[in-house]
C-alpha atoms as a PDB file:
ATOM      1  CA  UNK A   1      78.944  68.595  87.121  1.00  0.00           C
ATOM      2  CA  UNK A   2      81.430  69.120  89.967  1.00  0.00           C
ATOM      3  CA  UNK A   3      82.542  72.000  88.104  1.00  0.00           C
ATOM      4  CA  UNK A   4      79.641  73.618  88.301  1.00  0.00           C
ATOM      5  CA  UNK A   5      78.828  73.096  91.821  1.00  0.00           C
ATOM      6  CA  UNK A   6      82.203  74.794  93.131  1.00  0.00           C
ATOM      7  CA  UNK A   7      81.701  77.640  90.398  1.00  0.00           C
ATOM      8  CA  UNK A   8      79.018  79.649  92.140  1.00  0.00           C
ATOM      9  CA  UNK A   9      81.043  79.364  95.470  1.00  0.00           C
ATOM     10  CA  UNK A  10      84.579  80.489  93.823  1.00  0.00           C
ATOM     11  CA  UNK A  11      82.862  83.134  92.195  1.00  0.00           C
ATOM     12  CA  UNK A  12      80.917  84.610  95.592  1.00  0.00           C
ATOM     13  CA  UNK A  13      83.963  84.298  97.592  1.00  0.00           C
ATOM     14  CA  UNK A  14      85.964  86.649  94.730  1.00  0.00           C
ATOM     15  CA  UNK A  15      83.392  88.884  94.950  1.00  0.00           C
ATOM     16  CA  UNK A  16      83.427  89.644  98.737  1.00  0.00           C
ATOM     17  CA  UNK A  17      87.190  89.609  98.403  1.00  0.00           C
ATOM     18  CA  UNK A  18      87.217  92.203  95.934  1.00  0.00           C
ATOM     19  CA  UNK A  19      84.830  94.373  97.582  1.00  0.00           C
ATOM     20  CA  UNK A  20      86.862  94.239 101.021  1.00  0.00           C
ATOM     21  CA  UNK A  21      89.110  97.561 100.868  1.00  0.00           C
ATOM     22  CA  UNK A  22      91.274  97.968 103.528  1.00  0.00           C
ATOM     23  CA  UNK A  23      91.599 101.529 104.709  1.00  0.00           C
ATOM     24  CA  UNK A  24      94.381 103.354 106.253  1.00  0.00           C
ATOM     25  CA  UNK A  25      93.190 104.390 109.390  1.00  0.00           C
ATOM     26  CA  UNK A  26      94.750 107.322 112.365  1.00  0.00           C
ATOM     27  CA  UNK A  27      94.072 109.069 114.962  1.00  0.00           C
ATOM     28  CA  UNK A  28      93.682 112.598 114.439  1.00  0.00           C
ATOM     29  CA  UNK A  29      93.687 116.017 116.708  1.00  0.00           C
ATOM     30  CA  UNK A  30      92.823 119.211 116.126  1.00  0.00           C
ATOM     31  CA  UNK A  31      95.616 121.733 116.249  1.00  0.00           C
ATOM     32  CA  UNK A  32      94.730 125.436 116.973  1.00  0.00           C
ATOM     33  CA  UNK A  33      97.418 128.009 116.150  1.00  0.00           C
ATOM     34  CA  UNK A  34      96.407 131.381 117.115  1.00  0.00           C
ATOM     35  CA  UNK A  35      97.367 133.725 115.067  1.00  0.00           C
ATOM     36  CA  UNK A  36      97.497 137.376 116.732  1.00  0.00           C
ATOM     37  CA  UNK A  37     101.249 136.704 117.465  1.00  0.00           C
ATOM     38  CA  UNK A  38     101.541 137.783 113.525  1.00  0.00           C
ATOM     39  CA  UNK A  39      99.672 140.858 114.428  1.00  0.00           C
ATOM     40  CA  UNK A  40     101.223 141.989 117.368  1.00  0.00           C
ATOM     41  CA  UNK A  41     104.115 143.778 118.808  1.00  0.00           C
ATOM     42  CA  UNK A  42     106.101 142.386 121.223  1.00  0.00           C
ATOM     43  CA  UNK A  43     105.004 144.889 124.073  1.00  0.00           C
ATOM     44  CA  UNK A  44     101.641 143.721 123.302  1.00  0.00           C
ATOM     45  CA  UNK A  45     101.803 140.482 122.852  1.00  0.00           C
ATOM     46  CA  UNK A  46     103.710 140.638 126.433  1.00  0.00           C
ATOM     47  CA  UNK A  47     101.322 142.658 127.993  1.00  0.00           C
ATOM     48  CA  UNK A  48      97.946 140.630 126.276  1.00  0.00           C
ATOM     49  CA  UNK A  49     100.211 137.370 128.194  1.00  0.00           C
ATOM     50  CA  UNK A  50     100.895 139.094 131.083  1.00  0.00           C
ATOM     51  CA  UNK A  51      96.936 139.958 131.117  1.00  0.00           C
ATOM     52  CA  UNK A  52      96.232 136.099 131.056  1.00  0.00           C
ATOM     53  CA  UNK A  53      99.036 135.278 133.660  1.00  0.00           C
ATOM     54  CA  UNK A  54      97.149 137.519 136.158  1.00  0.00           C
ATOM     55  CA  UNK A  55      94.312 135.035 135.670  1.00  0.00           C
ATOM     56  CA  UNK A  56      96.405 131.781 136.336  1.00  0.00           C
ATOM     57  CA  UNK A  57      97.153 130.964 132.943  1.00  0.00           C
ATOM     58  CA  UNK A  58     100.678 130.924 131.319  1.00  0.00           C
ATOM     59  CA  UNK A  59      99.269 132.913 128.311  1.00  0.00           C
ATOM     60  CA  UNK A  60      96.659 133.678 125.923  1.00  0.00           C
ATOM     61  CA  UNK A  61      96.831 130.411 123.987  1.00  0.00           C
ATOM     62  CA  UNK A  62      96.814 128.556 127.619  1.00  0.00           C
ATOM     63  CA  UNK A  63      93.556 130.437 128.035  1.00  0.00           C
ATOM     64  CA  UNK A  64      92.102 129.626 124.957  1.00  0.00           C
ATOM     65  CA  UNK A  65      93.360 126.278 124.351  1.00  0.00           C
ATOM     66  CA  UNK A  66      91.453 125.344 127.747  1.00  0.00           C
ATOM     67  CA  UNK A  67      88.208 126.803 126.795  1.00  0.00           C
ATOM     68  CA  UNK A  68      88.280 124.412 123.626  1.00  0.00           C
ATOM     69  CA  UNK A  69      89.249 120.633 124.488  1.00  0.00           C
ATOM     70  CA  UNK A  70      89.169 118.793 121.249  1.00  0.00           C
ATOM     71  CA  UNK A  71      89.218 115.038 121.113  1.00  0.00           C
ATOM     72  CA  UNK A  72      90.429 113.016 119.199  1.00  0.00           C
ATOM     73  CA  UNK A  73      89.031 111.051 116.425  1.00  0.00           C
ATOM     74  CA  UNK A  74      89.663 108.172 114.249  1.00  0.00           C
ATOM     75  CA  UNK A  75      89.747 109.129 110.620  1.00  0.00           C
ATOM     76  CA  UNK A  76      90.054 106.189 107.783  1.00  0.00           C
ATOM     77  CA  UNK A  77      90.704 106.384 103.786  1.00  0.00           C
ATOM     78  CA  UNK A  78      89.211 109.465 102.334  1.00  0.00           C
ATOM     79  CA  UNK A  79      88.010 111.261 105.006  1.00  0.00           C
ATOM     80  CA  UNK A  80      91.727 110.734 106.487  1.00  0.00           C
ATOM     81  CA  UNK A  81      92.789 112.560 103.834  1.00  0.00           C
ATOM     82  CA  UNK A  82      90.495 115.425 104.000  1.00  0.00           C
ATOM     83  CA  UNK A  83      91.525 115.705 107.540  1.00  0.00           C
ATOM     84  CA  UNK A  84      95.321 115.869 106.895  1.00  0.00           C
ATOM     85  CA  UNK A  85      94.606 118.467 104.113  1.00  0.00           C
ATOM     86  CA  UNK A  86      92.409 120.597 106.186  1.00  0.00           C
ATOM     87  CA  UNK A  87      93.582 123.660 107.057  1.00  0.00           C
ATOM     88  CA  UNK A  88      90.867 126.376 107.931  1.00  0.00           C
ATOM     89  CA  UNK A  89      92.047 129.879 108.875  1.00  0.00           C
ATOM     90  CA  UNK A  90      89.809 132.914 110.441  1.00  0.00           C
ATOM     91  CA  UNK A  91      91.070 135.493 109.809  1.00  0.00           C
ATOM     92  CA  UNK A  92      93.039 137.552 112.513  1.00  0.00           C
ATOM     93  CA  UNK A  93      91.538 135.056 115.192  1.00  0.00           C
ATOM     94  CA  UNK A  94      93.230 131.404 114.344  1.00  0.00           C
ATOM     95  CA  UNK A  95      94.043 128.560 111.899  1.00  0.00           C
ATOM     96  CA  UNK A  96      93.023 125.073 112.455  1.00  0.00           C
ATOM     97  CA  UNK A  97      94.965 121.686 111.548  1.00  0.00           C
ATOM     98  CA  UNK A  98      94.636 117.749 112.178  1.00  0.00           C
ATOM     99  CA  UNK A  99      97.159 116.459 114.045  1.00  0.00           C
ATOM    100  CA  UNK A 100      96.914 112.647 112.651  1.00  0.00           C
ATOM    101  CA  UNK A 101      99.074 110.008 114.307  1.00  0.00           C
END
């Protein structure tokens, strides 16, 4: 009988246990890599920096990289790893990575 009193309690408790995944979890960035240094010269590419500089900026990826302040975000088991296989690109404008740490 004492059996099968602790039964129904063994079997509960290895049924939460198995149900408890633990997930890798990170922090993860978004990287922007502008890409018009691949479609540039290097007079232009100096002169669309110097352009930028005139405004207080050390470049054009200073400029853009303050217009869009990413945070960052916590990411855990498969959405982690969509976010370190992400890797959107626009074309001629920029690609976009996760940084995850």
């Amino acid at each position: 009988m004492n059996k099968l009193f602790f039964l129904p309690i063994i079997f509960t408790l290895l049924l939460f246990n198995s149900c408890e995944i633990e997930d890798e979890c990170k922090d993860c960035t978004p990287q922007v890599n502008w890409t018009w240094d691949d479609m540039l010269t290097a007079d232009e590419l100096q002169d669309l920096n110097e352009s930028y500089q005139d405004l207080g900026y050390e470049d054009a990826d200073d400029y853009y990289n303050s217009l869009y302040q990413f945070e960052t975000e916590e990411f855990c088991g498969e959405d982690l790893q969509d976010a370190e296989d992400y890797n959107e690109s626009t074309l001629g404008a920029f690609s976009l990575t996760y940084d995850c740490q």
